[in-house]
Protein backbone atom coordinates (compact mmCIF):
# COMPACT_ATOMS: atom_id res chain seq x y z
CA UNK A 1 -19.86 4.82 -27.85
CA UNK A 2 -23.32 4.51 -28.04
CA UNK A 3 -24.63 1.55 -25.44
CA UNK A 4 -26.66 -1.56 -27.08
CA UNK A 5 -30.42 -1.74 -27.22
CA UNK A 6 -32.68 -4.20 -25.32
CA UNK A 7 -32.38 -6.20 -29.01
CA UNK A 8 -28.56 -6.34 -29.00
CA UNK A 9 -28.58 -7.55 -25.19
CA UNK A 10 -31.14 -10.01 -25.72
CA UNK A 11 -29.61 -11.59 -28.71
CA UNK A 12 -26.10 -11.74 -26.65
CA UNK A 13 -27.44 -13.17 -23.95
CA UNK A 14 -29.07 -16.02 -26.24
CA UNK A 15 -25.41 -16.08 -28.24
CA UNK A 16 -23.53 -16.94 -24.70
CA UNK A 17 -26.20 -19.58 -23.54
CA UNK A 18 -25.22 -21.07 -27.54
CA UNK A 19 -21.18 -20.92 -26.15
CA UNK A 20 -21.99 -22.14 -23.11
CA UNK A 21 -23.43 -25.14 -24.20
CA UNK A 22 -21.01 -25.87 -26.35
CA UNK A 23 -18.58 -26.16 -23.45
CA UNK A 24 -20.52 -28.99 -21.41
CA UNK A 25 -19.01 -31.96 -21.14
CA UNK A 26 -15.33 -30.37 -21.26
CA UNK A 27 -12.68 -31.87 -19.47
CA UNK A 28 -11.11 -29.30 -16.69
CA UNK A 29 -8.13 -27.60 -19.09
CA UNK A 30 -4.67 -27.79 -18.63
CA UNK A 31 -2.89 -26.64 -22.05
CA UNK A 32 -3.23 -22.76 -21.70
CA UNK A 33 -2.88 -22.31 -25.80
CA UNK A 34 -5.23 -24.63 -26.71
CA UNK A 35 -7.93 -22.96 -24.03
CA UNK A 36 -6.82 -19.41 -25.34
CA UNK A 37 -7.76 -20.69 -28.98
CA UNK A 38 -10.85 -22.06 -28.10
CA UNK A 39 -11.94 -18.36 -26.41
CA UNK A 40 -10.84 -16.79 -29.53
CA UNK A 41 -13.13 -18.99 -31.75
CA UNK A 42 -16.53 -17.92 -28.95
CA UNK A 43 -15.44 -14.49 -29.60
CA UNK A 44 -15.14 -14.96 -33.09
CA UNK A 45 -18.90 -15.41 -32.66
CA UNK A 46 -20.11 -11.97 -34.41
CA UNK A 47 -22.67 -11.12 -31.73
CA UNK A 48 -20.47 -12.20 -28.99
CA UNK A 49 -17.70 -10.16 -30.62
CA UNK A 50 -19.58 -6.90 -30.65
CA UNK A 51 -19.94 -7.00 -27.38
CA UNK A 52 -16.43 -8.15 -26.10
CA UNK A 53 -15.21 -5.09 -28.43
CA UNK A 54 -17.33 -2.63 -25.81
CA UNK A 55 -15.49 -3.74 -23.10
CA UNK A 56 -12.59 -2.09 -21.31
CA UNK A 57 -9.76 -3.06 -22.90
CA UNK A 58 -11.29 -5.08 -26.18
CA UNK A 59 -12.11 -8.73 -26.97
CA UNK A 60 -8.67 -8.80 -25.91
CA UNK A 61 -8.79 -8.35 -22.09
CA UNK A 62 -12.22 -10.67 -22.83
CA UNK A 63 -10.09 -12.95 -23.53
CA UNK A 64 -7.19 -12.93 -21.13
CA UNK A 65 -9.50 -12.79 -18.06
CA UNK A 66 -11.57 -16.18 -19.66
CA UNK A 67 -8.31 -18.14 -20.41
CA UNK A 68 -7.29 -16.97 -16.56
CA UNK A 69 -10.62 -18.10 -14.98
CA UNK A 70 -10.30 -21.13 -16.86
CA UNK A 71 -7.28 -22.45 -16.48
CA UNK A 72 -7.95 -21.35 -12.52
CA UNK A 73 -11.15 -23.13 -12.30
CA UNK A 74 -11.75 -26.07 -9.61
CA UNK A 75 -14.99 -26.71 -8.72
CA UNK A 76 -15.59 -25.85 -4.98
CA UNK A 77 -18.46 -25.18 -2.58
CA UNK A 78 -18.36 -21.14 -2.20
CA UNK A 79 -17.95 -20.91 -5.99
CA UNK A 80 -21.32 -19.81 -8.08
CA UNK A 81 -19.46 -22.00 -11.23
CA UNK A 82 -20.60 -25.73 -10.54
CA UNK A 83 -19.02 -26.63 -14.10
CA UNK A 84 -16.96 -24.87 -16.61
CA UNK A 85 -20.46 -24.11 -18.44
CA UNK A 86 -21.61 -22.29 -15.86
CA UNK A 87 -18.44 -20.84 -15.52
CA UNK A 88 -18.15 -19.47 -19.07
CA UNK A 89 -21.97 -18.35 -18.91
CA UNK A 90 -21.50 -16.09 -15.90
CA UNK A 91 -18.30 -14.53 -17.39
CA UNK A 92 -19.64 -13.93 -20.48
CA UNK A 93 -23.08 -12.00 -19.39
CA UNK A 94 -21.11 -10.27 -16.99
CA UNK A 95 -19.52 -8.36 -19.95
CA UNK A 96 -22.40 -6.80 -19.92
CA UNK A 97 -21.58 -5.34 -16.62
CA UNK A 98 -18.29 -4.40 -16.98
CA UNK A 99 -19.72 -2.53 -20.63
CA UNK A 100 -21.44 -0.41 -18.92
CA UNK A 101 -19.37 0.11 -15.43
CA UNK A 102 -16.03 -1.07 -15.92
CA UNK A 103 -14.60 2.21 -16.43
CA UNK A 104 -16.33 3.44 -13.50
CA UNK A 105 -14.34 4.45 -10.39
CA UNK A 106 -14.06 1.78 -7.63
CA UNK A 107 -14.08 1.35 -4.03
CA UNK A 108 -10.32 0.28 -3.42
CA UNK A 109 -10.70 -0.71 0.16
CA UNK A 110 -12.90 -1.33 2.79
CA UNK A 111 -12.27 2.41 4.13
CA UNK A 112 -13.65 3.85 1.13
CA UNK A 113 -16.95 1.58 0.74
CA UNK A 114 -17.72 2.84 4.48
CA UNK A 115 -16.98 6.81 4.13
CA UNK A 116 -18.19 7.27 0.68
CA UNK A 117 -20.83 9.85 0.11
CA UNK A 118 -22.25 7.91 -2.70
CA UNK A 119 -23.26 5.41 -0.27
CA UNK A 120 -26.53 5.48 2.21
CA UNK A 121 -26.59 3.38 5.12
CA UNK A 122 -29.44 0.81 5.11
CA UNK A 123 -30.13 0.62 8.77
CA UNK A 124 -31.25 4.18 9.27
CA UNK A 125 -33.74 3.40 5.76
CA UNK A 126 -34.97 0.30 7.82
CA UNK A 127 -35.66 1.30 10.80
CA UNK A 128 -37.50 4.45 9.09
CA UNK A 129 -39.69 1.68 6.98
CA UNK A 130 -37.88 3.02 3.75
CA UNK A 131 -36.58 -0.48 3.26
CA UNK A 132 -38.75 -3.43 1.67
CA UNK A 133 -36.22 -6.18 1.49
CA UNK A 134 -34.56 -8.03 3.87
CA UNK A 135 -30.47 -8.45 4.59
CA UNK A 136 -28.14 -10.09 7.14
CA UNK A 137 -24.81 -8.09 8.61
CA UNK A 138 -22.25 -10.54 8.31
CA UNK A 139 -21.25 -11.52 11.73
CA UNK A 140 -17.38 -9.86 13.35
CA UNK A 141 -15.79 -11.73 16.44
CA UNK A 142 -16.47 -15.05 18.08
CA UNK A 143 -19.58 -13.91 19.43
CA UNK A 144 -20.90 -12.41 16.62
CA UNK A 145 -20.11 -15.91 14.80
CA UNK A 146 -21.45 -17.93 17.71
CA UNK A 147 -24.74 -16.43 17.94
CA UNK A 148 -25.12 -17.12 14.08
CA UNK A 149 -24.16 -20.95 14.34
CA UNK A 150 -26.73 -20.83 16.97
CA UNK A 151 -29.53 -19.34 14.85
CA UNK A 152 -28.75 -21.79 12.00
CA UNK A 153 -28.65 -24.76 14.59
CA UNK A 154 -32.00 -23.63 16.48
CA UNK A 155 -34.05 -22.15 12.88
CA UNK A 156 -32.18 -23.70 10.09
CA UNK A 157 -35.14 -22.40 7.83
CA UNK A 158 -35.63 -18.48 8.90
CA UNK A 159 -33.80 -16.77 6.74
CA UNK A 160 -31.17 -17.89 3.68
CA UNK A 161 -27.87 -19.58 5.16
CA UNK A 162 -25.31 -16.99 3.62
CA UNK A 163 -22.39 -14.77 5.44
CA UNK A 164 -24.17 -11.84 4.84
CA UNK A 165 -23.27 -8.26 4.00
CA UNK A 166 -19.69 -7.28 4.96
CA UNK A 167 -20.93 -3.51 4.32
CA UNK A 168 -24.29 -2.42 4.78
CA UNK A 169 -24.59 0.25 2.30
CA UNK A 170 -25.40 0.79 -1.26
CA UNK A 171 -26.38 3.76 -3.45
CA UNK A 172 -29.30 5.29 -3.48
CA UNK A 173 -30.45 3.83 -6.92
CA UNK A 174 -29.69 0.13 -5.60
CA UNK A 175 -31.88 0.65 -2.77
CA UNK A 176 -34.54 1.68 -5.32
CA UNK A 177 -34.14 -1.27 -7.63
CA UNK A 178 -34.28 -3.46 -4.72
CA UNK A 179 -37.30 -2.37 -3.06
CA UNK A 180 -39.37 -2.68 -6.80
CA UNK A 181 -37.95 -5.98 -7.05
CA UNK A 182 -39.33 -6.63 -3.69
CA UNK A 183 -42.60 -4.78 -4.39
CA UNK A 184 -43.50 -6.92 -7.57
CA UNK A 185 -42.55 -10.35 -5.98
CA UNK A 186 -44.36 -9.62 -2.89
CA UNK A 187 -47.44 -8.58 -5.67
CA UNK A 188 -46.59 -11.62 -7.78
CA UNK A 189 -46.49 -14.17 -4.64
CA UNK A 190 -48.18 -12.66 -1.75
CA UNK A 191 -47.37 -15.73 0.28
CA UNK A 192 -43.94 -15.49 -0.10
CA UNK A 193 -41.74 -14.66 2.88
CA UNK A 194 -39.72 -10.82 2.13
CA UNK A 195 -36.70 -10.58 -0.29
CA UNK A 196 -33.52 -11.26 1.15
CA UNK A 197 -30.14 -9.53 -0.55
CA UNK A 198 -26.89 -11.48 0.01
CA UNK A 199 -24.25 -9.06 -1.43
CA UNK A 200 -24.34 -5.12 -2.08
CA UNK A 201 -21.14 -2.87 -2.79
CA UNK A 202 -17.67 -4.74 -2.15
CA UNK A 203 -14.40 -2.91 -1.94
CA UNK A 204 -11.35 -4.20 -4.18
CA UNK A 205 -9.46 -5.34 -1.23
CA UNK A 206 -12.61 -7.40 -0.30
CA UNK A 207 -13.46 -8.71 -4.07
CA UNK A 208 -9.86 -10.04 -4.00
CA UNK A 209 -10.58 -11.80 -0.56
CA UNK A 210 -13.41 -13.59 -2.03
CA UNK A 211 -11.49 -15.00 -5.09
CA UNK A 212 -8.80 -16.25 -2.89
CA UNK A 213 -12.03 -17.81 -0.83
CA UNK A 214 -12.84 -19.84 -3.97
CA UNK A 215 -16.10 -17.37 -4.70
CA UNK A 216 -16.24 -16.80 -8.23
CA UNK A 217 -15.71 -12.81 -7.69
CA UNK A 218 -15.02 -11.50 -11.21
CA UNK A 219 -12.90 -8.47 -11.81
CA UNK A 220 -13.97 -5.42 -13.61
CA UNK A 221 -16.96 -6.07 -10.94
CA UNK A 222 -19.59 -3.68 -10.85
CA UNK A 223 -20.27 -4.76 -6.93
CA UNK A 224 -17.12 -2.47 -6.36
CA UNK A 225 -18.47 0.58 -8.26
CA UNK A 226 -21.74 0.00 -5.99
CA UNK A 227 -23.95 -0.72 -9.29
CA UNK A 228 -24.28 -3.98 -8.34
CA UNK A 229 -26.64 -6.56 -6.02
CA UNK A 230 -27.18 -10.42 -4.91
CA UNK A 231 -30.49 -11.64 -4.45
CA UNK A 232 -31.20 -14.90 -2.83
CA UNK A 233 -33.67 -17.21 -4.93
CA UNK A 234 -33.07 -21.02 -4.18
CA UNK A 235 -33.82 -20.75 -0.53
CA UNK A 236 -37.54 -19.56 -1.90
CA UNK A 237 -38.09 -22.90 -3.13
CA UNK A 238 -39.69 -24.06 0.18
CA UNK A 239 -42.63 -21.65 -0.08
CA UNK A 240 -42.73 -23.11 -3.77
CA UNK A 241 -42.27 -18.88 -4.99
CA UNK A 242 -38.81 -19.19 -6.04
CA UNK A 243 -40.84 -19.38 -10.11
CA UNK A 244 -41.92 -15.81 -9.41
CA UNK A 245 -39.17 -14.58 -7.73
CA UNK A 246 -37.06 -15.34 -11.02
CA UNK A 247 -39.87 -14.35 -13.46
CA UNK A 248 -39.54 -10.21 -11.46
CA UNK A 249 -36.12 -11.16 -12.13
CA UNK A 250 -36.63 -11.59 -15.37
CA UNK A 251 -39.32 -8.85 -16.29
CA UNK A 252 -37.14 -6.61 -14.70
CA UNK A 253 -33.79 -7.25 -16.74
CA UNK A 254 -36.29 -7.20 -19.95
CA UNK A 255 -37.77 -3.97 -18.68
CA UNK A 256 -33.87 -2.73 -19.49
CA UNK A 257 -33.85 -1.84 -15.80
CA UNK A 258 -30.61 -4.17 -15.42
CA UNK A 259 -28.37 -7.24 -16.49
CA UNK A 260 -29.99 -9.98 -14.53
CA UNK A 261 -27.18 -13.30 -14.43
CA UNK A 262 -28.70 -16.66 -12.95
CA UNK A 263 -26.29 -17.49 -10.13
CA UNK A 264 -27.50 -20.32 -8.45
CA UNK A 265 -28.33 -19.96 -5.12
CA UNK A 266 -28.43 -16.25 -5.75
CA UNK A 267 -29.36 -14.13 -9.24
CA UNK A 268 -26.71 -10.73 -9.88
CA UNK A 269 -28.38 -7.60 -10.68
CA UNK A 270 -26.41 -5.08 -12.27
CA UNK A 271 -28.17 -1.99 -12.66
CA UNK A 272 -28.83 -0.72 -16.06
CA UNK A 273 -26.92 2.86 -16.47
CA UNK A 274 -29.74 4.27 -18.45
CA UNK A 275 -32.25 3.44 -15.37
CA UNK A 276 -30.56 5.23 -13.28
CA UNK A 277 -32.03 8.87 -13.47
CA UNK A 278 -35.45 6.76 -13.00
CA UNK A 279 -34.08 5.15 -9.67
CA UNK A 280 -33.00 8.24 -8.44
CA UNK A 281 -36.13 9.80 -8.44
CA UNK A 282 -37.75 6.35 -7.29
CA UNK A 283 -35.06 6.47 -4.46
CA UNK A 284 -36.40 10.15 -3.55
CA UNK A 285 -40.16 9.27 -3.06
CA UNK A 286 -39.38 6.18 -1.05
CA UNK A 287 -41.04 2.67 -1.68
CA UNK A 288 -44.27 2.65 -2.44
């Protein structure tokens, strides 16, 4: 099946902010038919319809994994979803994601994110310069933990307050995306402190972690087929460049380099399957 054009994308994405609103103001469900009727009648929506029927699985597995994240949702701290809105926003433009990787293999476990050839290791690319974003290893142990309470306590400001990356690897193209991203903000806002990435590739096992966390870790998820990034962007807004940082965001996703999904504190990138051949090369003759 032939993928959508930048036309079709744009005029889903402008469909789903439509459903979205619709849903403000709802009370948190409890009566799992009515919910499942209500999804039906978004879907019923003929642009959000087309693109539910891309999916894996149909409008129908659309369906069954809204009325699930629905009738799951409560609104808690780790979780991107501050209200059902939000909730059914992110879900929905994440189709787009799981369009174009869902049937894509996935890292299972943790084992297979870290001995994938796929996968290239980030601190060898930084400490070469081939790097030109910023990213945190997520602490292991109580010193590891200690030492980043510390930090927080001593800078609170220095870098973004998140857990940081269980696994620091991603493929080649991500790295590429990433460091244009970071290229065109740094162009855009030259004051601005470097791009910092809060989530790369995820295993299964780890995705599954995360929901049980509260985090609103959707499944297909193209972070476990490595096609997919977090990007921090509210912690921008004391240098006052967090408005360019969103508007490379932005450029890029209408560029039909990738699916770009307002997050909150952090903005998913999903990379755009058709960019890829043009990341790989980018990849190859480093940032420039």
């Amino acid at each position: 099946m032939t993928g959508p054009s930048l036309a079709e994308l744009a005029a889903y994405r402008i469909a789903v902010e439509e459903v979205a609103g619709e849903v403000g103001g709802l009370a948190a469900p409890t009566d799992r038919d009515k919910v499942a009727s209500r999804v039906a009648g978004w879907l019923a929506d003929p642009v959000v319809g087309a693109m539910a029927a891309r999916v894996p699985g149909g409008a129908e597995a659309v369906t069954a994994n809204l009325v699930d994240a629905l009738m799951a949702y409560r609104p808690s701290r780790p979780s991107a979803a501050a209200d059902l809105s939000t909730l059914v926003r992110i879900h929905l433009q994440s189709q787009i994601d799981a369009m174009w990787w869902g049937s894509s293999p996935m890292f299972a476990t943790d084992a297979d994110v870290d001995t994938s050839p796929e996968l290239v290791d980030l601190e060898p690319l930084r400490r070469s310069g081939r790097l030109s974003f910023r990213y945190h290893r997520q602490p292991t142990g109580l010193v590891g933990r200690g030492r980043d309470w510390a930090g927080r306590r001593l800078a609170p400001g220095r870098r973004p307050r998140t857990s940081g990356l269980r696994f620091a690897r991603a493929r080649p193209e991500g790295v590429a995306l990433l460091n244009r991203i970071a290229s065109e903000f740094r162009a855009a806002a030259g004051h601005a402190p470097p791009l910092w990435v809060t989530s790369l590739v995820r295993s299964l096992d780890h995705q599954h972690r995360l929901r049980s966390l509260g985090y609103a870790a959707l499944l297909p998820s193209a972070h476990c087929a490595g096609f997919a990034m977090d990007v921090e962007v509210h912690w921008y807004r004391a240098s006052g460049t967090d408005g360019a940082l969103r508007r490379v965001l932005i450029d890029c996703q209408e560029a039909g380099l990738a699916n770009v999904i307002d997050e909150g504190q952090a903005w998913h990138v999903c990379i755009n399957p058709d960019s890829r051949s043009e990341l790989a090369l980018a990849y190859e003759l480093g940032p420039g």
